[in-house]
PDB file of N, CA and C in Angstrom:
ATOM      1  N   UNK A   1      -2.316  12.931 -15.065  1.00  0.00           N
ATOM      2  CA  UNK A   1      -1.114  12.500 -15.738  1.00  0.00           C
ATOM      3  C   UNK A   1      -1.458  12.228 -17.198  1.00  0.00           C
ATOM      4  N   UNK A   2      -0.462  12.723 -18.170  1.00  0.00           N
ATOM      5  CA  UNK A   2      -0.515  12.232 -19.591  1.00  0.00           C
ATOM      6  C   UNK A   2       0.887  11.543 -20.214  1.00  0.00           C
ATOM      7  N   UNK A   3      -0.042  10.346 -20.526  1.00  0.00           N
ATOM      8  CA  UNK A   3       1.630   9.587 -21.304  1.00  0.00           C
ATOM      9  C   UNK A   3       1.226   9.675 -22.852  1.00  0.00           C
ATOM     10  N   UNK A   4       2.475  10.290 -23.385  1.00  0.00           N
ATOM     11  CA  UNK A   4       2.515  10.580 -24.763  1.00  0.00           C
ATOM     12  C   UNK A   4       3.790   9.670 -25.560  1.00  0.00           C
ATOM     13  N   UNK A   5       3.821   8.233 -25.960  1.00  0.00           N
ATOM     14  CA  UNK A   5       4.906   7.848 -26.628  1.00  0.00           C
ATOM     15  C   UNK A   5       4.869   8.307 -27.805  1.00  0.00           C
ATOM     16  N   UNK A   6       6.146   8.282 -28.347  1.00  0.00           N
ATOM     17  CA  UNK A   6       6.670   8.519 -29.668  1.00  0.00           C
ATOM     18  C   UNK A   6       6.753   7.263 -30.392  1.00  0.00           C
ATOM     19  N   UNK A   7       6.872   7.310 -31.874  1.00  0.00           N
ATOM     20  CA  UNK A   7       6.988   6.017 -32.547  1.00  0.00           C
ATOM     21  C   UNK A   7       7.762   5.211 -31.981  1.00  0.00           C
ATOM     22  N   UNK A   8       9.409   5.763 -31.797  1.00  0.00           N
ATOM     23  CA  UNK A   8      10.516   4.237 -31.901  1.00  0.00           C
ATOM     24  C   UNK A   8      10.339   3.795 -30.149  1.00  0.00           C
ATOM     25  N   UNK A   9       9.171   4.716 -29.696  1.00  0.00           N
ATOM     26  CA  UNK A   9       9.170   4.207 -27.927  1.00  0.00           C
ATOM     27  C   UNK A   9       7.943   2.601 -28.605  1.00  0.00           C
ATOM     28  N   UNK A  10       7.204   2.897 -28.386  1.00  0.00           N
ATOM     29  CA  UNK A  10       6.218   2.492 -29.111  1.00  0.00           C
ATOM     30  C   UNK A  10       7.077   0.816 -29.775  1.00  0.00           C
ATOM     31  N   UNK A  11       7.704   1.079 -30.788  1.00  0.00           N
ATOM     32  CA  UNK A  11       8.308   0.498 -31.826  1.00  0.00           C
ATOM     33  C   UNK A  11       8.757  -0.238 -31.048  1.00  0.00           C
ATOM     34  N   UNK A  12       9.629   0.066 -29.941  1.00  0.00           N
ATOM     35  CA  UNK A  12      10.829  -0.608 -28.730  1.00  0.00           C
ATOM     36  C   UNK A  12       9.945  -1.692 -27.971  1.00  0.00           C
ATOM     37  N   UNK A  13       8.807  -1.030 -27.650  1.00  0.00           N
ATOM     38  CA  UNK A  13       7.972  -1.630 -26.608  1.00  0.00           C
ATOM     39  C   UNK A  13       7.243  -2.980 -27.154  1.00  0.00           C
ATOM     40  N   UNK A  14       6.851  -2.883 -28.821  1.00  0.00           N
ATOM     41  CA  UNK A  14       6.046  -4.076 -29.487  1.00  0.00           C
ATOM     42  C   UNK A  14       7.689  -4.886 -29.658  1.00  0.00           C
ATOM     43  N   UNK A  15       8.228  -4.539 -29.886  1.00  0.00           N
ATOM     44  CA  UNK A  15       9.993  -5.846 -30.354  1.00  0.00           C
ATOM     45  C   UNK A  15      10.031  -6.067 -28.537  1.00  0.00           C
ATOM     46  N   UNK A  16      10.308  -5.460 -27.475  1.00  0.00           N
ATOM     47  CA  UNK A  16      10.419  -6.577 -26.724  1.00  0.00           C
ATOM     48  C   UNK A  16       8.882  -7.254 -26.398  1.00  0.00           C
ATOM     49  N   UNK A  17       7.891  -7.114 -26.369  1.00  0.00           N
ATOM     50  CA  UNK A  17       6.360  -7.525 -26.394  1.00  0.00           C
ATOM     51  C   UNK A  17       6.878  -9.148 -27.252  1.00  0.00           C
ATOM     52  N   UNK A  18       7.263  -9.110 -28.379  1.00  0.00           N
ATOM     53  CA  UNK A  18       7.367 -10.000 -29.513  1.00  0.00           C
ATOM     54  C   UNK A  18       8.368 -10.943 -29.124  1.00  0.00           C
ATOM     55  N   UNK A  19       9.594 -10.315 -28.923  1.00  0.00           N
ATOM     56  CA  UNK A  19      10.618 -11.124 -28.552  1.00  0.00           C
ATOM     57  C   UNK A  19      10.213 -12.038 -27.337  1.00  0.00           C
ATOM     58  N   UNK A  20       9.700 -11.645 -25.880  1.00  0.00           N
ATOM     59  CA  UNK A  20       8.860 -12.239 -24.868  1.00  0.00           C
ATOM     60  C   UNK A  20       7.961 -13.199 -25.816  1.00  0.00           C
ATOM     61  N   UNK A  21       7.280 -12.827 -26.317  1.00  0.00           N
ATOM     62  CA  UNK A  21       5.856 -13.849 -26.776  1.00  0.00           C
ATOM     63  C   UNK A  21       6.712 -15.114 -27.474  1.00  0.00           C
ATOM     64  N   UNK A  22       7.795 -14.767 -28.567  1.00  0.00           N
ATOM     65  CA  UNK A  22       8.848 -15.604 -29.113  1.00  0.00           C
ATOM     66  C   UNK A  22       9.107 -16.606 -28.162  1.00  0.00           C
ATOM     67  N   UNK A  23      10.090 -16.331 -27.446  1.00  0.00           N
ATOM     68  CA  UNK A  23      10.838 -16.777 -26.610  1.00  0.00           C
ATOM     69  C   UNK A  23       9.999 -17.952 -25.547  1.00  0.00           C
ATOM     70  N   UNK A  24       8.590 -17.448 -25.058  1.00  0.00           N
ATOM     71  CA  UNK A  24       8.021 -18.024 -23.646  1.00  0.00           C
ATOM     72  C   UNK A  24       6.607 -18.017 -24.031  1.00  0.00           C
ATOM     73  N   UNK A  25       5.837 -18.061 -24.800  1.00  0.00           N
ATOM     74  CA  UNK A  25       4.153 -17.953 -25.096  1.00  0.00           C
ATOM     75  C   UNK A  25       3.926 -19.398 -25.230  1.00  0.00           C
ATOM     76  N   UNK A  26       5.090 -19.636 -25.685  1.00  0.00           N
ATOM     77  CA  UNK A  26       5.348 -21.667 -26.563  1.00  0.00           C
ATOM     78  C   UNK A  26       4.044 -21.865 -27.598  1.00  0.00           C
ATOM     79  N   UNK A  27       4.799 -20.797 -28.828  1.00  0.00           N
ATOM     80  CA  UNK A  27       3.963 -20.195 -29.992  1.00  0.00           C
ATOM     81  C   UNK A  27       4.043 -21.482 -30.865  1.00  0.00           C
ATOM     82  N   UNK A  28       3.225 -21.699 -31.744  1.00  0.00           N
ATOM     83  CA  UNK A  28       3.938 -22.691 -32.833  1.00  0.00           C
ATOM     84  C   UNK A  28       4.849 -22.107 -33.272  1.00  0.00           C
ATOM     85  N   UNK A  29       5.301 -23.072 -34.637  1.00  0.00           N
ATOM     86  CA  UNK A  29       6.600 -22.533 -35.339  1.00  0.00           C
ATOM     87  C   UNK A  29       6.399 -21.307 -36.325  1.00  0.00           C
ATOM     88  N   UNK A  30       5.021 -21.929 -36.836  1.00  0.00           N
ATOM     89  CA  UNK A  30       4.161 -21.042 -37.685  1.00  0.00           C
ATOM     90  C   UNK A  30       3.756 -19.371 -36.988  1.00  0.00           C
ATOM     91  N   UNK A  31       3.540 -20.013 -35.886  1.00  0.00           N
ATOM     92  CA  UNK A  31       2.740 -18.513 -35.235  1.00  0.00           C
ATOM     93  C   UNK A  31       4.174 -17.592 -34.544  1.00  0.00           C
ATOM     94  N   UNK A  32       5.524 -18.121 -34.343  1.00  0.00           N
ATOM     95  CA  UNK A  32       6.943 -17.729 -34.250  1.00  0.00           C
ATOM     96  C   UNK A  32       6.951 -16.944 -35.592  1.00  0.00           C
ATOM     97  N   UNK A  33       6.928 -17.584 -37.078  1.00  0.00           N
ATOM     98  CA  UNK A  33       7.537 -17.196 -37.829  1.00  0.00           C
ATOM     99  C   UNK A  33       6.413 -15.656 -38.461  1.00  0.00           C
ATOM    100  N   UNK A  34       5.210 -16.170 -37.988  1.00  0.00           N
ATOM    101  CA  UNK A  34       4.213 -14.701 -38.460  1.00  0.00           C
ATOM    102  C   UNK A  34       4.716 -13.187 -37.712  1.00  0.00           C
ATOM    103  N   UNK A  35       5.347 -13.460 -36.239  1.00  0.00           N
ATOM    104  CA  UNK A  35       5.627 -12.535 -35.416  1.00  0.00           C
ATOM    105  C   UNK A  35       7.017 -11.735 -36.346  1.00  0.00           C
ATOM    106  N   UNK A  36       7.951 -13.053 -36.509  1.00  0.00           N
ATOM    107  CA  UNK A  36       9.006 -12.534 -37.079  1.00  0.00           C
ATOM    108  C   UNK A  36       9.134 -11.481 -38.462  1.00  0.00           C
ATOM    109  N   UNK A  37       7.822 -12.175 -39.283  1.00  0.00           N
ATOM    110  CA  UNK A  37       7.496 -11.435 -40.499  1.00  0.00           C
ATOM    111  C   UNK A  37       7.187 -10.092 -40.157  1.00  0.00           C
ATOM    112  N   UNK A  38       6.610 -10.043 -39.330  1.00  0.00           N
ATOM    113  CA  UNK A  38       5.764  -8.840 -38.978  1.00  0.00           C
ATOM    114  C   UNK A  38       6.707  -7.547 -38.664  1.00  0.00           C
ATOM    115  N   UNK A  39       7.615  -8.308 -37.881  1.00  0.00           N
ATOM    116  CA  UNK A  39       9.051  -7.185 -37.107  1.00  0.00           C
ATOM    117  C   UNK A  39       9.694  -6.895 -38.181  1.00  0.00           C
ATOM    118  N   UNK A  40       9.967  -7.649 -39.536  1.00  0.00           N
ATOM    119  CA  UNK A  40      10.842  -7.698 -40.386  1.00  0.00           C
ATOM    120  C   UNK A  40      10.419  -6.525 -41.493  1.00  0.00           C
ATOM    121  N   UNK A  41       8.672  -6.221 -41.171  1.00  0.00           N
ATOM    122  CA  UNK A  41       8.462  -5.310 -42.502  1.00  0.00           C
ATOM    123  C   UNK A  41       7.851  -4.324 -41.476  1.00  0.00           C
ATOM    124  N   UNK A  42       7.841  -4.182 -40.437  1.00  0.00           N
ATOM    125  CA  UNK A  42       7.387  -2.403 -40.143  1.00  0.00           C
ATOM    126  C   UNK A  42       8.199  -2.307 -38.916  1.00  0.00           C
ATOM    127  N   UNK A  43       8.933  -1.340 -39.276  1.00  0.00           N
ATOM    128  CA  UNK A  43       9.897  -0.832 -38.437  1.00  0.00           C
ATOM    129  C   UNK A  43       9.163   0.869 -38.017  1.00  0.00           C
ATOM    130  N   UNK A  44      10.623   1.022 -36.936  1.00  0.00           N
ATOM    131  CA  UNK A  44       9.634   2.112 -36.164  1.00  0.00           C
ATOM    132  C   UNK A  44       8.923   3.540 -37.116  1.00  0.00           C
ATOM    133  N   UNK A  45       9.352   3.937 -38.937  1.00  0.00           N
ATOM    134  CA  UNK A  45       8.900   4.551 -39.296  1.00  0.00           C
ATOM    135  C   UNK A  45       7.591   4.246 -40.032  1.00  0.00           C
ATOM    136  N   UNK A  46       7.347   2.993 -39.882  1.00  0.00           N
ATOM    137  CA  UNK A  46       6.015   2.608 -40.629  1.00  0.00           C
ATOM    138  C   UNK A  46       4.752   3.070 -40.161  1.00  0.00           C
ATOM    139  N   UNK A  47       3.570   3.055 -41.321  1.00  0.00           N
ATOM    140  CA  UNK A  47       2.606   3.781 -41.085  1.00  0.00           C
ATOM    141  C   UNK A  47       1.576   2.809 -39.826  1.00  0.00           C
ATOM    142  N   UNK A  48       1.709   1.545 -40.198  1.00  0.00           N
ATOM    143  CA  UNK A  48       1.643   0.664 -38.682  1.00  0.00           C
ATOM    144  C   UNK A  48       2.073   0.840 -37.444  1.00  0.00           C
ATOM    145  N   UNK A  49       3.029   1.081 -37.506  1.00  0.00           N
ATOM    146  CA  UNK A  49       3.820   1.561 -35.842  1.00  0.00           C
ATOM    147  C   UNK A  49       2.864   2.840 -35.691  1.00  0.00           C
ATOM    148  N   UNK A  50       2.589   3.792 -36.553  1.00  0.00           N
ATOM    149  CA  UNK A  50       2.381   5.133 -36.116  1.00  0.00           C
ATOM    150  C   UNK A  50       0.679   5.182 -35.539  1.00  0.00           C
ATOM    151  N   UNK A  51       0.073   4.102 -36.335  1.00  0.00           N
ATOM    152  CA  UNK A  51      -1.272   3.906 -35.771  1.00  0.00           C
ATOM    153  C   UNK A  51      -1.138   3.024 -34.233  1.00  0.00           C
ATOM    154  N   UNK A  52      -0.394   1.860 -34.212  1.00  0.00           N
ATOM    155  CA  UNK A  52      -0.274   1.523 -32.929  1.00  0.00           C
ATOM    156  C   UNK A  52       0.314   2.441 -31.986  1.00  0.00           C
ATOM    157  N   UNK A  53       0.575   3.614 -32.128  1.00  0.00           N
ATOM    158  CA  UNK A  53       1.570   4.605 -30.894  1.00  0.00           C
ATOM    159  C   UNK A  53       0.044   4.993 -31.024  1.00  0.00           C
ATOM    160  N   UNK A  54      -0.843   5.450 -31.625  1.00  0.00           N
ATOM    161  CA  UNK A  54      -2.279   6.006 -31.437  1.00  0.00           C
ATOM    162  C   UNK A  54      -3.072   5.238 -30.470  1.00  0.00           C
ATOM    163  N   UNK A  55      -3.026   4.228 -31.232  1.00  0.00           N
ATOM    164  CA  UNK A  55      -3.841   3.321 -29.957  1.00  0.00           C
ATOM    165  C   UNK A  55      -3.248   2.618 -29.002  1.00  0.00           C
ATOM    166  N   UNK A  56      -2.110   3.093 -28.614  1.00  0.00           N
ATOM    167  CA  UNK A  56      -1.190   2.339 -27.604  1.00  0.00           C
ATOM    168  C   UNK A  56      -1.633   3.841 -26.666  1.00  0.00           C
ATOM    169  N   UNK A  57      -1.075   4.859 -26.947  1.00  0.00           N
ATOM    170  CA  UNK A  57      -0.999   6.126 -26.318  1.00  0.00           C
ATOM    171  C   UNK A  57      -2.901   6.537 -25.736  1.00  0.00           C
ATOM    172  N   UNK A  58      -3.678   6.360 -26.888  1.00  0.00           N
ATOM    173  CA  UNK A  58      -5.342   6.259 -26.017  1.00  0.00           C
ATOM    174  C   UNK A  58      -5.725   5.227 -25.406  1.00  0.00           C
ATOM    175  N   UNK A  59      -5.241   4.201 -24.963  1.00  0.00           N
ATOM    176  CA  UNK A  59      -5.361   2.751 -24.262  1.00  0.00           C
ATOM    177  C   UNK A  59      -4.996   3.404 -23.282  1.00  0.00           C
ATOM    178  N   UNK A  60      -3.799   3.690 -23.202  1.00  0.00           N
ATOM    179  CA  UNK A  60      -3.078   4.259 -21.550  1.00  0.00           C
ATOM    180  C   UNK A  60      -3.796   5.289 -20.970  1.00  0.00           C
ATOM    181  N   UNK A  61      -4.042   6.204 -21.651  1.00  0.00           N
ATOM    182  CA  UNK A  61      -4.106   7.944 -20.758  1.00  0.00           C
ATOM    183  C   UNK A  61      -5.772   7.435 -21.179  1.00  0.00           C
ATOM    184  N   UNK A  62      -6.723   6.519 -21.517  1.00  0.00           N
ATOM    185  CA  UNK A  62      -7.876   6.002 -21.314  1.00  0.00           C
ATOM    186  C   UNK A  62      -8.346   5.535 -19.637  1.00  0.00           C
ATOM    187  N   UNK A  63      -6.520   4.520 -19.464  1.00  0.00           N
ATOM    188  CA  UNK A  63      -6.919   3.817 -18.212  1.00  0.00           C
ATOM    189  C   UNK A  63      -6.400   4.671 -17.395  1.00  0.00           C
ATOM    190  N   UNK A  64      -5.735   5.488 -17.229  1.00  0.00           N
ATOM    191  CA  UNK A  64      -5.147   6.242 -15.901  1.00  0.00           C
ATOM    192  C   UNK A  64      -6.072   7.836 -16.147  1.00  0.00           C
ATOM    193  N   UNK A  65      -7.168   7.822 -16.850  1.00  0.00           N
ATOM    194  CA  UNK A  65      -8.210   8.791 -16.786  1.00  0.00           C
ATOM    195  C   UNK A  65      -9.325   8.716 -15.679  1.00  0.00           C
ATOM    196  N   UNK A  66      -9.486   6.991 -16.389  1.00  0.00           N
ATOM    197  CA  UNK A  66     -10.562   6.329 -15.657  1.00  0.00           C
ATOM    198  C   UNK A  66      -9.998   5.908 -13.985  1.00  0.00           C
ATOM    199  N   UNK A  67      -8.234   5.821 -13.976  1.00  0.00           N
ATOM    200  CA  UNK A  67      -8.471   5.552 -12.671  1.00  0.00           C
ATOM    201  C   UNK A  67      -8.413   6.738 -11.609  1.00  0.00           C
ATOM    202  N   UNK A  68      -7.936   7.668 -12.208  1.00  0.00           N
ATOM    203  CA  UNK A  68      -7.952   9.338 -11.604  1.00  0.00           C
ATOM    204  C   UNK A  68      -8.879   9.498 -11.269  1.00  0.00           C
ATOM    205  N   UNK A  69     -10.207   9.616 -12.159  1.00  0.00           N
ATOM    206  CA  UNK A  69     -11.145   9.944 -11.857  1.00  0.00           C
ATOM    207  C   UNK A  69     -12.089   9.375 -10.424  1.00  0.00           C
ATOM    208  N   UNK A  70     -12.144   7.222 -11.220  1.00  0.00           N
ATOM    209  CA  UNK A  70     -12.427   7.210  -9.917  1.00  0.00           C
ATOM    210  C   UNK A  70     -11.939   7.264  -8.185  1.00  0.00           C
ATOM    211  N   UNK A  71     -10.385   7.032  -8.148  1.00  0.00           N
ATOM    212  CA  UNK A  71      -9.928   8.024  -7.254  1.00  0.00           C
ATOM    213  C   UNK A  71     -10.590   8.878  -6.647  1.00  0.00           C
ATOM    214  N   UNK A  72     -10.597  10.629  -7.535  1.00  0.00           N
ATOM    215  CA  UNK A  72     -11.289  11.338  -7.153  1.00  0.00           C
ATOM    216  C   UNK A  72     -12.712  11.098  -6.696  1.00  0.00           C
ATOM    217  N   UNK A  73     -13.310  10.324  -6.932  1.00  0.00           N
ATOM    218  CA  UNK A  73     -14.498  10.253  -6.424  1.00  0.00           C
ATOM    219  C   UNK A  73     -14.682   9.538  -5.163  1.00  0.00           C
ATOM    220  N   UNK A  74     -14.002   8.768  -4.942  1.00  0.00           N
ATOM    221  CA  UNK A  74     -13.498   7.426  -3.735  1.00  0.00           C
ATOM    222  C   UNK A  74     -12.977   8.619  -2.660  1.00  0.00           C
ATOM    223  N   UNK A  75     -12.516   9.643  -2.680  1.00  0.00           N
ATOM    224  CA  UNK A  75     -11.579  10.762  -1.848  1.00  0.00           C
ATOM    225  C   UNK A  75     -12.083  11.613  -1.688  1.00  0.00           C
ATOM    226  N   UNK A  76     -13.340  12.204  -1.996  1.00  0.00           N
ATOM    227  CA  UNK A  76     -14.124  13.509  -1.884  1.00  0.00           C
ATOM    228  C   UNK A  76     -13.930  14.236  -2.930  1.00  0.00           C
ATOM    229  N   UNK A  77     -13.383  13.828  -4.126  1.00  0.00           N
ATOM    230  CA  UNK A  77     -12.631  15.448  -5.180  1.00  0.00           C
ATOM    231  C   UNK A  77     -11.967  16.344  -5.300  1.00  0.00           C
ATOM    232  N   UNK A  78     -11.056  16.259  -3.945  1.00  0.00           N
ATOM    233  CA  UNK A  78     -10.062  16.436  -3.635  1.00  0.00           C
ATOM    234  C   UNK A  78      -8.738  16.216  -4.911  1.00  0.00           C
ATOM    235  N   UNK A  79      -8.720  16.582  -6.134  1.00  0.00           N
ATOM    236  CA  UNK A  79      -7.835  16.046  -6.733  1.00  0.00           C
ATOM    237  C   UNK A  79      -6.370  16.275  -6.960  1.00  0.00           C
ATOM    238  N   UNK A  80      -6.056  17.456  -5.993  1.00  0.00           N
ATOM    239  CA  UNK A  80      -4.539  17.710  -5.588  1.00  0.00           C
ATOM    240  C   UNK A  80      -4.094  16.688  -4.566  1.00  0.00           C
ATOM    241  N   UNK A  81      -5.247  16.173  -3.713  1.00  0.00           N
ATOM    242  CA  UNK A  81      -4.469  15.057  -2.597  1.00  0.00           C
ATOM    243  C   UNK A  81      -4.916  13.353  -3.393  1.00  0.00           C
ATOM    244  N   UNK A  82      -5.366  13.449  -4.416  1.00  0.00           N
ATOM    245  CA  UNK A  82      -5.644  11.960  -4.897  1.00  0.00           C
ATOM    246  C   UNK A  82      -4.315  11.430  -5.394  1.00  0.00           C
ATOM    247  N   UNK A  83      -3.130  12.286  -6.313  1.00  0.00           N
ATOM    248  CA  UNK A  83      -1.697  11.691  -6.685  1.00  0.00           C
ATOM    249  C   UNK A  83      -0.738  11.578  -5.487  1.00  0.00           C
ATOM    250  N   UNK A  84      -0.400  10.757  -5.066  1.00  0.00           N
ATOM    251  CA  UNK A  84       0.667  10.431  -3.863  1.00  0.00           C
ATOM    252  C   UNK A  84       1.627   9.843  -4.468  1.00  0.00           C
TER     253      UNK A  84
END
């Protein structure tokens, strides 16, 4: 399997990430208002968002590499019967 997000997926996914952390982390006021700054100056075309879809997108298809694989190895190598 390969997951490939796009920026404003990406973009969508850190604003509710933020909004959650806002809302329920029980941030200071200070560490509330750094989050808010942050949402306020890079939106989904920024050159920030576009590096986090990089390392958001090799984080993922990193861990579902590593768990395929070991799968396959746990199953004989069989790797048409390891996805159910």
């Amino acid at each position: 399997m390969f997951v490939l997000l796009e920026e404003p997926e990406a973009w969508s996914l850190m604003m509710l990430a933020s909004a959650v952390a806002i809302d329920n982390a029980g941030l200071s006021d200070e560490g509330k208002d750094a989050i808010r700054r942050w949402r306020s100056t890079n939106d989904e075309k920024s050159a920030t968002i576009e590096k986090l879809t990089e390392d958001i997108n090799r984080a993922i298809n990193t861990r579902l590499d590593a768990k395929f694989l070991r799968r396959v190895k746990l199953h004989g190598g069989r790797a048409d019967t390891v996805r159910k």
